[in-house]
C-alpha atoms as a PDB file:
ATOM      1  CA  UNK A   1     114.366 111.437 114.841  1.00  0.00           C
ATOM      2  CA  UNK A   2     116.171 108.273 115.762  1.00  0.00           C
ATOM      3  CA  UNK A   3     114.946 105.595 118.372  1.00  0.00           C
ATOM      4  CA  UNK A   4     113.026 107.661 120.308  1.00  0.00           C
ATOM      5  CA  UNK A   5     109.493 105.428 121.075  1.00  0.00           C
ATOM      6  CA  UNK A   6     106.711 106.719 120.192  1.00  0.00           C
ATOM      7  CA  UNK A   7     105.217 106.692 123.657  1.00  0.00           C
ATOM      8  CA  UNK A   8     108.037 108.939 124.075  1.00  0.00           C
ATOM      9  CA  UNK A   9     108.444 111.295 121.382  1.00  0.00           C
ATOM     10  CA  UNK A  10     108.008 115.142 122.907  1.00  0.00           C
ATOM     11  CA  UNK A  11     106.714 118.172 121.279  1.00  0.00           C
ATOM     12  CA  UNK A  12     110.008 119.586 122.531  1.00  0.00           C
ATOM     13  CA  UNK A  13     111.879 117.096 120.351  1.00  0.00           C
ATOM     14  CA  UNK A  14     109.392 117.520 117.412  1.00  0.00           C
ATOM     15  CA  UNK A  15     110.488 121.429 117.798  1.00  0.00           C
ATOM     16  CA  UNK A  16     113.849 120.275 118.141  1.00  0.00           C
ATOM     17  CA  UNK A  17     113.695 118.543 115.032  1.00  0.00           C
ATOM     18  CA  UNK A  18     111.789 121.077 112.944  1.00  0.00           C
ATOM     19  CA  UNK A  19     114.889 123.688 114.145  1.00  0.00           C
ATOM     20  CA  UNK A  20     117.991 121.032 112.810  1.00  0.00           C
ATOM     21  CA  UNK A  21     116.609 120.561 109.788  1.00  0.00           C
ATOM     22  CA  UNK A  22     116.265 124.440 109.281  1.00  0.00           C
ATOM     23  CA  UNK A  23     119.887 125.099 110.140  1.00  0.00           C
ATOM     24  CA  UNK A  24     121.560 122.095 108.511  1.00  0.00           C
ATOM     25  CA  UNK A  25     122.409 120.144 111.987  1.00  0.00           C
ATOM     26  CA  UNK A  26     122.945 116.525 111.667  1.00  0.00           C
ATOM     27  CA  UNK A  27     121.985 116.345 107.764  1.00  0.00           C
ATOM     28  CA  UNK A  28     120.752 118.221 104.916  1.00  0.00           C
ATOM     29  CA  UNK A  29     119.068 121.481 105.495  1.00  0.00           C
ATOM     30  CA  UNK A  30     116.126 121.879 104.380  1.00  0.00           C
ATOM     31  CA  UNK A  31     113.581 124.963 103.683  1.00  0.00           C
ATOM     32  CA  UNK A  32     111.112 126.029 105.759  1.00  0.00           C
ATOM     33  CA  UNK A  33     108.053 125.130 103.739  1.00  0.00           C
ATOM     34  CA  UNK A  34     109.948 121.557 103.373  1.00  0.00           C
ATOM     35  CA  UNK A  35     109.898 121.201 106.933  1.00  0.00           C
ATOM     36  CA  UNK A  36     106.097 122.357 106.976  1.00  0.00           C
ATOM     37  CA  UNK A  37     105.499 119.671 105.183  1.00  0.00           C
ATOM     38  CA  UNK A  38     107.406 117.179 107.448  1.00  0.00           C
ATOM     39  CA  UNK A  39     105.314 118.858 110.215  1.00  0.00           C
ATOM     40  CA  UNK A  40     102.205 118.152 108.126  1.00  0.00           C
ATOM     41  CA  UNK A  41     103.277 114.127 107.426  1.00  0.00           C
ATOM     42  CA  UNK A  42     104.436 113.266 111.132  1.00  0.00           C
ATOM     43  CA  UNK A  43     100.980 115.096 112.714  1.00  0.00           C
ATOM     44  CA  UNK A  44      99.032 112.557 110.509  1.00  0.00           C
ATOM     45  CA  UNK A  45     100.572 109.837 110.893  1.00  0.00           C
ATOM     46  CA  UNK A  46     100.733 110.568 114.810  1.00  0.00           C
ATOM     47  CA  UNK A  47      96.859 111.590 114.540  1.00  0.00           C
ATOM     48  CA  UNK A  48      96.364 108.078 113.540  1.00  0.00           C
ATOM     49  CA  UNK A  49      98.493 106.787 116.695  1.00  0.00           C
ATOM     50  CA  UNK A  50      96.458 108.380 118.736  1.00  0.00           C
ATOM     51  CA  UNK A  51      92.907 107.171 117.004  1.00  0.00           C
ATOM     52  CA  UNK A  52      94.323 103.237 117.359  1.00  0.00           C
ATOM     53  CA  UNK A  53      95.344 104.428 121.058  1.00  0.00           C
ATOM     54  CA  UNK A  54      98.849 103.849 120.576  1.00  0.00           C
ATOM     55  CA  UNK A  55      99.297 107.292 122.223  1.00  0.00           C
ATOM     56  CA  UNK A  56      97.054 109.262 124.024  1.00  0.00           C
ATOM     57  CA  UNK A  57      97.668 112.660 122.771  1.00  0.00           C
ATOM     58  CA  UNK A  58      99.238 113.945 119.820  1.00  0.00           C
ATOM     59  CA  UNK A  59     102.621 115.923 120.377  1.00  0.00           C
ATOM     60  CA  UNK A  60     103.266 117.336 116.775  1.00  0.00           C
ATOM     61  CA  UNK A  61      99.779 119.440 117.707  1.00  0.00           C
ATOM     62  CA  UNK A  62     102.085 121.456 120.196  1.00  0.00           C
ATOM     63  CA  UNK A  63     104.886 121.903 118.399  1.00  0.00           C
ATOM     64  CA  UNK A  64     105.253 125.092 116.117  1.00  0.00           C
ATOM     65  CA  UNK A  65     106.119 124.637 112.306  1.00  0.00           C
ATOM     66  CA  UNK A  66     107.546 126.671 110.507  1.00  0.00           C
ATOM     67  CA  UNK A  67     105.369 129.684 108.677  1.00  0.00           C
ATOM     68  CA  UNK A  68     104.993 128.690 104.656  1.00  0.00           C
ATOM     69  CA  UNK A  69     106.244 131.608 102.966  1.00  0.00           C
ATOM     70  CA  UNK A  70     105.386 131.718  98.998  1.00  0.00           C
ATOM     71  CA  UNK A  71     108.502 130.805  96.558  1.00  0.00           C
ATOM     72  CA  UNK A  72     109.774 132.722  93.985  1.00  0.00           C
ATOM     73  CA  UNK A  73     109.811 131.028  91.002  1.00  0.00           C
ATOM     74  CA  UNK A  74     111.688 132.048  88.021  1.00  0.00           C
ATOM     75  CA  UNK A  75     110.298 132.247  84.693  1.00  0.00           C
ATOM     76  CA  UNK A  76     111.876 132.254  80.911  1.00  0.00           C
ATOM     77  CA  UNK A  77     111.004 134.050  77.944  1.00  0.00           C
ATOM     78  CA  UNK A  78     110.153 132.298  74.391  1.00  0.00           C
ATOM     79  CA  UNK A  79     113.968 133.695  73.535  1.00  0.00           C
ATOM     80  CA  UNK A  80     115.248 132.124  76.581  1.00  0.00           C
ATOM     81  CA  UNK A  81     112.897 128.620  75.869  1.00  0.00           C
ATOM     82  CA  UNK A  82     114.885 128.667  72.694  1.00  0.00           C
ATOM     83  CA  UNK A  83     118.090 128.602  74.028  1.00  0.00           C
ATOM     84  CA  UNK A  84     117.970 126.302  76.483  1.00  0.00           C
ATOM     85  CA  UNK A  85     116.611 124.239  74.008  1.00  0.00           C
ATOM     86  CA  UNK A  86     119.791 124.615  71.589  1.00  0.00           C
ATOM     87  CA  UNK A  87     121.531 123.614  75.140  1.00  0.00           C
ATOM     88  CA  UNK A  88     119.729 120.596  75.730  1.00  0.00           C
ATOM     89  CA  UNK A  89     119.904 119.389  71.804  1.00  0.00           C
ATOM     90  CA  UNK A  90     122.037 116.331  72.460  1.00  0.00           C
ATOM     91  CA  UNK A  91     121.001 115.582  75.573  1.00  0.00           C
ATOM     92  CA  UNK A  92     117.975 112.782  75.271  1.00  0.00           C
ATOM     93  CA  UNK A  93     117.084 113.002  78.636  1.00  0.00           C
ATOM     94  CA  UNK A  94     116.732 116.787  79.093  1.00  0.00           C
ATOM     95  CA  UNK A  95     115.915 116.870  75.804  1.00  0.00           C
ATOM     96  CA  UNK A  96     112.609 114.871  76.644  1.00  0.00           C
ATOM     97  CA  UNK A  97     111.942 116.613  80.011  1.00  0.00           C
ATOM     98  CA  UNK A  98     112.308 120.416  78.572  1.00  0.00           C
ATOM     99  CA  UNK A  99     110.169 119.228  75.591  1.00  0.00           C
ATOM    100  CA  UNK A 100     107.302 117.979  78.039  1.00  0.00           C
ATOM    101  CA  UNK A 101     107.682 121.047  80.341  1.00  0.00           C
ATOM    102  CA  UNK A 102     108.391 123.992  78.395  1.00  0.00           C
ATOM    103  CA  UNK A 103     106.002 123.407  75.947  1.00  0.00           C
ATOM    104  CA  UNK A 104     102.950 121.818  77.348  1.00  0.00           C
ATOM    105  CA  UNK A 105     103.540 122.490  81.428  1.00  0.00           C
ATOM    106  CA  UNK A 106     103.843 118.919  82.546  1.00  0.00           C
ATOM    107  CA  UNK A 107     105.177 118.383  85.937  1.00  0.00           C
ATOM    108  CA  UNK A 108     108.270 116.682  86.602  1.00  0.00           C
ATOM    109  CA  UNK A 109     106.557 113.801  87.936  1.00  0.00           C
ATOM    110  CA  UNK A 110     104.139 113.409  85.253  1.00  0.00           C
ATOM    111  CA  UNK A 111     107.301 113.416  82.471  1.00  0.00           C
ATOM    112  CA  UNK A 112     108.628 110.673  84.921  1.00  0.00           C
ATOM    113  CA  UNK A 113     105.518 109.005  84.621  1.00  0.00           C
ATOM    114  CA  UNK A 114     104.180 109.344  81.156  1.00  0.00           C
ATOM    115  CA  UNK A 115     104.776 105.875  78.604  1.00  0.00           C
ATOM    116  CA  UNK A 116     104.568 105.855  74.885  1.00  0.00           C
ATOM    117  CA  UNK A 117     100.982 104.045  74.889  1.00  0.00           C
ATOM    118  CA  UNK A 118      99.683 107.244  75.881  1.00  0.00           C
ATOM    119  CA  UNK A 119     101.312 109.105  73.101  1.00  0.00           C
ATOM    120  CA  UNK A 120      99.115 109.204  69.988  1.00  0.00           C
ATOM    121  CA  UNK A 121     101.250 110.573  66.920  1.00  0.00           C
ATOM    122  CA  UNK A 122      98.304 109.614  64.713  1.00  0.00           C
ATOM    123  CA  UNK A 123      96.110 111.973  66.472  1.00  0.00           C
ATOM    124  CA  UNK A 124      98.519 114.343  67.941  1.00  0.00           C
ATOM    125  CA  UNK A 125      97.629 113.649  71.476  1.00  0.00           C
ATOM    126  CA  UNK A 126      99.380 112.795  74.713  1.00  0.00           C
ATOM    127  CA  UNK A 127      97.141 111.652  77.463  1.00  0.00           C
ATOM    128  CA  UNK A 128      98.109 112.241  81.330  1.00  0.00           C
ATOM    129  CA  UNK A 129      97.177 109.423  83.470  1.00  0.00           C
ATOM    130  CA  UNK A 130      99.923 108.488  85.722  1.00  0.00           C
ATOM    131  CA  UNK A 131     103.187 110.016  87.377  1.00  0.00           C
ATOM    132  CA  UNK A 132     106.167 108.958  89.329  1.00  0.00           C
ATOM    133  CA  UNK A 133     106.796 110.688  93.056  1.00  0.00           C
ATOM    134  CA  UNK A 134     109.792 109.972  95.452  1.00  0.00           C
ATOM    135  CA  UNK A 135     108.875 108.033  98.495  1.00  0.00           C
ATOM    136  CA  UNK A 136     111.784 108.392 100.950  1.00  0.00           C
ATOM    137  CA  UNK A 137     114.265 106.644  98.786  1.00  0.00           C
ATOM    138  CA  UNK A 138     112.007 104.701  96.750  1.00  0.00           C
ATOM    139  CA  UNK A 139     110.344 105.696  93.401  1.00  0.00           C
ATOM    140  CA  UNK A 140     106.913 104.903  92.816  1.00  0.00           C
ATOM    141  CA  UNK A 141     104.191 104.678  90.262  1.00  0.00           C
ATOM    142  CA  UNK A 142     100.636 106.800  91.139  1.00  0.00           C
ATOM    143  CA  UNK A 143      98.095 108.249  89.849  1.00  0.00           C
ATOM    144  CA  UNK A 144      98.256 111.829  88.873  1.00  0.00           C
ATOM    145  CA  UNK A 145      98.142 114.643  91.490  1.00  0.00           C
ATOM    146  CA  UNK A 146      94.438 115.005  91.134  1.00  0.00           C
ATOM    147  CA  UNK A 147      91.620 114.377  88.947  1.00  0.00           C
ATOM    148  CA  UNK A 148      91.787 117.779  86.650  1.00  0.00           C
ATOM    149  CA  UNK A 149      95.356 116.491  86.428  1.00  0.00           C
ATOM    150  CA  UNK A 150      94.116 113.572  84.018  1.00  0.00           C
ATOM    151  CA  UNK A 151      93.903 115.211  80.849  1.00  0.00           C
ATOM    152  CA  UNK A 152      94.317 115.125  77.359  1.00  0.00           C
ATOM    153  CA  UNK A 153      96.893 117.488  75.267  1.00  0.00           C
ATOM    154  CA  UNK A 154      97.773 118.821  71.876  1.00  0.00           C
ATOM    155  CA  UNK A 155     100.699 117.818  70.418  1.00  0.00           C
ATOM    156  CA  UNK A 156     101.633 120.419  67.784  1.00  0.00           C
ATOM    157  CA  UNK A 157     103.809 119.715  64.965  1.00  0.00           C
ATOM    158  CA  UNK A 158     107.310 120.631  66.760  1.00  0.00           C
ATOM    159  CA  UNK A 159     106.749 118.675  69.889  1.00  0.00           C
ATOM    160  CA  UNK A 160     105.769 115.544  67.615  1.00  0.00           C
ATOM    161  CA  UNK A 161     108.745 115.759  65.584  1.00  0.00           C
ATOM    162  CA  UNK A 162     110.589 116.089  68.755  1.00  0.00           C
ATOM    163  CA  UNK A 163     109.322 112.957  70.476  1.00  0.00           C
ATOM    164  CA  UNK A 164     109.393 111.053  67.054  1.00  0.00           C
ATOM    165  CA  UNK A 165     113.333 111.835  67.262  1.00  0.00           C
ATOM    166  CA  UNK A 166     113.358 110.526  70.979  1.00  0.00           C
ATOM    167  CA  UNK A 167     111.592 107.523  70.086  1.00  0.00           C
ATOM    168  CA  UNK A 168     113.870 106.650  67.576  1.00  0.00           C
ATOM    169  CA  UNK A 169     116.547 107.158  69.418  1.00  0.00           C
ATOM    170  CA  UNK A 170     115.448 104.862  71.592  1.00  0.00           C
ATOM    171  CA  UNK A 171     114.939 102.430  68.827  1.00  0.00           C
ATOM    172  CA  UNK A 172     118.593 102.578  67.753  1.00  0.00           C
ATOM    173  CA  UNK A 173     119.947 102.672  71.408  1.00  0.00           C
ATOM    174  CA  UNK A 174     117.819  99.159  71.881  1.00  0.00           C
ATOM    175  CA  UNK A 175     119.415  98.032  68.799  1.00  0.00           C
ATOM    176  CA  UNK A 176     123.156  98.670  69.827  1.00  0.00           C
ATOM    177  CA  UNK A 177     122.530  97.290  73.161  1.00  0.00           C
ATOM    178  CA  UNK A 178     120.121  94.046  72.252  1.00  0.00           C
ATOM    179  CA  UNK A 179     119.652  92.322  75.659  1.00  0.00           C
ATOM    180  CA  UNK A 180     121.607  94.612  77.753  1.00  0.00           C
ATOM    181  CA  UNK A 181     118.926  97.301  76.831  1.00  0.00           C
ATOM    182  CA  UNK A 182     116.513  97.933  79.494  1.00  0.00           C
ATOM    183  CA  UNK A 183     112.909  97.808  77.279  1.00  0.00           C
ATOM    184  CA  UNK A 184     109.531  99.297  79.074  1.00  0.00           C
ATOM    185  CA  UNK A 185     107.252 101.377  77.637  1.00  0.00           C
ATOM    186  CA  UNK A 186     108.749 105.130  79.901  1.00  0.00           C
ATOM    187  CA  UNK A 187     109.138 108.103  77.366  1.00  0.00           C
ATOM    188  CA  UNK A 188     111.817 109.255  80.196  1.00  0.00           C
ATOM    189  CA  UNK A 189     114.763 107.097  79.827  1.00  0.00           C
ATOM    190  CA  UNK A 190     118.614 106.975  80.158  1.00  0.00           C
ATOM    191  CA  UNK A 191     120.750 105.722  77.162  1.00  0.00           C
ATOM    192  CA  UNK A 192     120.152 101.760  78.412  1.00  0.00           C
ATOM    193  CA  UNK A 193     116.507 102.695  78.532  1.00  0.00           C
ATOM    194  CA  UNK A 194     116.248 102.695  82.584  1.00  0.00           C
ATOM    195  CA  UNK A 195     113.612 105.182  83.627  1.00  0.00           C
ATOM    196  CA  UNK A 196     114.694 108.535  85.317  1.00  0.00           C
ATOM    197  CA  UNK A 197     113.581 109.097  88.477  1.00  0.00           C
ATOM    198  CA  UNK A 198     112.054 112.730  89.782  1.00  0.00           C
ATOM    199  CA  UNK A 199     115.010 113.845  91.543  1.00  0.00           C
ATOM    200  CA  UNK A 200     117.714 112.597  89.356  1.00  0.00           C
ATOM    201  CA  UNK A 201     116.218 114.324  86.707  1.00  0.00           C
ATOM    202  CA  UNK A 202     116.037 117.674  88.894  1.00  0.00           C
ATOM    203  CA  UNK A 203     119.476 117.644  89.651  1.00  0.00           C
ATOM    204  CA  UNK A 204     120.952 116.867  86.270  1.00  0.00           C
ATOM    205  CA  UNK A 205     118.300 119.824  84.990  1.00  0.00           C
ATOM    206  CA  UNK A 206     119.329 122.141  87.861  1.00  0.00           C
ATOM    207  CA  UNK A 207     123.500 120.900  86.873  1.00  0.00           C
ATOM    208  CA  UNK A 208     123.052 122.088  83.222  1.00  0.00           C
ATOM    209  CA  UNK A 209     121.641 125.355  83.871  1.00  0.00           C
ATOM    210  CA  UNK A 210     124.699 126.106  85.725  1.00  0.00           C
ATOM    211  CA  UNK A 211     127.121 124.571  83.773  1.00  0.00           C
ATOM    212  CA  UNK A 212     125.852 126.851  80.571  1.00  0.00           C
ATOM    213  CA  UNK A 213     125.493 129.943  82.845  1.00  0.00           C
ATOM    214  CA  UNK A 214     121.698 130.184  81.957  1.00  0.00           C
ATOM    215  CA  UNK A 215     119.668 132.689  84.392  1.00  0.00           C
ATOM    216  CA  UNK A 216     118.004 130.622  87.119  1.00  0.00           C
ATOM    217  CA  UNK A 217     115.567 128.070  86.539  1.00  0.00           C
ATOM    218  CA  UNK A 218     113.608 124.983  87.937  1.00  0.00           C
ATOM    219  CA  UNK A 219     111.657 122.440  85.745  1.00  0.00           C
ATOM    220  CA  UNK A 220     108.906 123.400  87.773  1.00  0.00           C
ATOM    221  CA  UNK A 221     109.756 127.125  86.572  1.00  0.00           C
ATOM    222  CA  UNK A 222     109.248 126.162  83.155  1.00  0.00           C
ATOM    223  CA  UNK A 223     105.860 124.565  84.007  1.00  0.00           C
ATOM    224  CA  UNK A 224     105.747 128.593  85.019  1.00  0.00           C
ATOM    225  CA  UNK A 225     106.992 129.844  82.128  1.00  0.00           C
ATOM    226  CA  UNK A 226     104.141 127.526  79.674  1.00  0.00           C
ATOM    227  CA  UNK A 227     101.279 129.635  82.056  1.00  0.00           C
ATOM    228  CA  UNK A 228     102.926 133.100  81.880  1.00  0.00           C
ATOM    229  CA  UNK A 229     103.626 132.471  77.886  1.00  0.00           C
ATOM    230  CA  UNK A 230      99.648 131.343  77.232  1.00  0.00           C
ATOM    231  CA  UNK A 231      98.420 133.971  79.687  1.00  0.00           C
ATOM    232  CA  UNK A 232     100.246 136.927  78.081  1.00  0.00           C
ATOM    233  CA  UNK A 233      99.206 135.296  74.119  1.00  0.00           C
ATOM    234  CA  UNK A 234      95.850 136.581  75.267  1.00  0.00           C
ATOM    235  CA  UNK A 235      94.756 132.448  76.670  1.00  0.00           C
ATOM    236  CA  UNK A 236      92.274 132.777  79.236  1.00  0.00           C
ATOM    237  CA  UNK A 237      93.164 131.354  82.976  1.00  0.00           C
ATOM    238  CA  UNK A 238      90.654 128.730  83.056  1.00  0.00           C
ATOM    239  CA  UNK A 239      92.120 127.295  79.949  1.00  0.00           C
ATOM    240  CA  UNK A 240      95.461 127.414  81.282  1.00  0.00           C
ATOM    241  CA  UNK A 241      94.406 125.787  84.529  1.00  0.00           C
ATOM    242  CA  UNK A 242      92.953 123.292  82.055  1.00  0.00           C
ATOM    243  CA  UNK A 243      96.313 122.677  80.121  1.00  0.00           C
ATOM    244  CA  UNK A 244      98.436 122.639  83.446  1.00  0.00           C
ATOM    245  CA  UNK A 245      95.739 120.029  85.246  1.00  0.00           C
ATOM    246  CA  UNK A 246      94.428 122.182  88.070  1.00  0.00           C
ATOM    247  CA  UNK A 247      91.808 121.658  90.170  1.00  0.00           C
ATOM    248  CA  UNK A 248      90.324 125.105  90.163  1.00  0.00           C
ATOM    249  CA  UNK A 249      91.115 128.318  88.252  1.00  0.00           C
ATOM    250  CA  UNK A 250      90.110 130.421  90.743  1.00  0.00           C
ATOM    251  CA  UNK A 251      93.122 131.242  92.498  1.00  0.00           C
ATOM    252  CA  UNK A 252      95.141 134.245  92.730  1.00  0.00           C
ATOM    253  CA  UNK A 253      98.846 135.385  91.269  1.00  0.00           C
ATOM    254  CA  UNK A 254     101.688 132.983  91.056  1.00  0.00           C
ATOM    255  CA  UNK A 255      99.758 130.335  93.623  1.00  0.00           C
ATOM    256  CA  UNK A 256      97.313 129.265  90.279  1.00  0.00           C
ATOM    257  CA  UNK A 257     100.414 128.516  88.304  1.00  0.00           C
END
């Protein structure tokens, strides 16, 4: 919002605000549930102005967000899961992320955020435990959205042969490159072995899918797709919600994927 001072800042700018970003003025333009959620951010923070009496009222509680209106998301088929996947062959970084999403529902975040100590090829497990977010233009490490969210999944055969291949690849990429080679322990990495960030890896995702004329589809879709798959193979929701690392099963339609 610039250099307004806080003392300063209006509900009629807030609104202001809220109404650029909606129609693109002055930068990107965002959605309106995005914007909800700046509305959401700046009221707390501002809340917390007022409680150290900084300010002595709060002005984001008079200004009027926008109304969340549910996304739709787009979904694949097993037929279209195994084509992107022939797309995505010699590509190690989609290769990883579509691997992690399509077949077990991991968010993006958590692909981000997942390391090889917490894959077990022994015992065919892959434990969730921490995640990468976007804080304005930083990345940082946390801990997973909530605490269904740490869990432990089955690797089957096809997803452990995958990651084996990854790994290696990583071996031999470490090998070519000696010091110049970028070594942590990220299962998400770039050929130099620099971990992806969230949003990079969104945008090269969202890139591909248009390049190869594929029907529409998010990473977060494919999360989607691993719940509508199980759920129509006859798995119950509350083992779904289980797999995926939700709270609570007991929601309705597309808002408990």
């Amino acid at each position: 919002m610039g250099g307004i001072k806080l003392q300063k800042l209006t509900a009629r700018r807030i609104q202001q605000y809220y109404n650029d970003r909606i129609q693109g003025k002055g930068g990107t333009k965002l959605s309106g549930n995005t914007v909800k959620k700046h509305h959401t951010l700046l009221k707390t923070a501002l809340k917390l102005a007022v409680k150290q009496g900084i300010i002595y009222k709060n002005p984001a509680d008079m200004a009027e967000p926008p109304k969340y209106t549910k996304p739709e998301i787009s979904v694949y088929s097993v037929k279209e899961i195994k084509q992107l996947f022939g797309v995505v062959e010699d590509d190690i970084i989609l290769k990883t992320a579509v691997s992690l999403a399509a077949l077990l529902g991991l968010r993006r975040e958590e692909i981000c955020g997942l390391k090889w100590s917490n894959v077990d090829f022994v015992t065919k497990e892959i434990h969730i435990i921490e995640a990468k977010t976007i804080a304005g233009s930083d990345v940082i490490e946390k801990s997973t959205k909530n605490s269904s969210s740490n869990r432990t999944l089955y690797m089957d055969d096809y997803l452990c042969q995958i990651l084996s291949e990854i790994k290696q690849q990583q071996i031999e990429n470490k090998n070519f490159l000696g010091d110049r080679y970028n070594e942590n322990d990220y299962v998400e990495v770039n050929e130099t072995g620099k971990p992806v960030n969230p949003g990079y890896l969104s945008s090269r995702f969202r890139k591909c899918i248009v390049t190869n004329e594929l029907p529409h589809i998010t990473l977060h879709g494919l999360r989607h797709s691993v719940a509508s798959i199980a759920n129509e193979a006859g798995v119950t929701l509350f083992n779904i919600s289980k797999m995926l690392g939700h709270s609570s099963p007991d929601c309705s339609g597309q808002a408990f994927l």
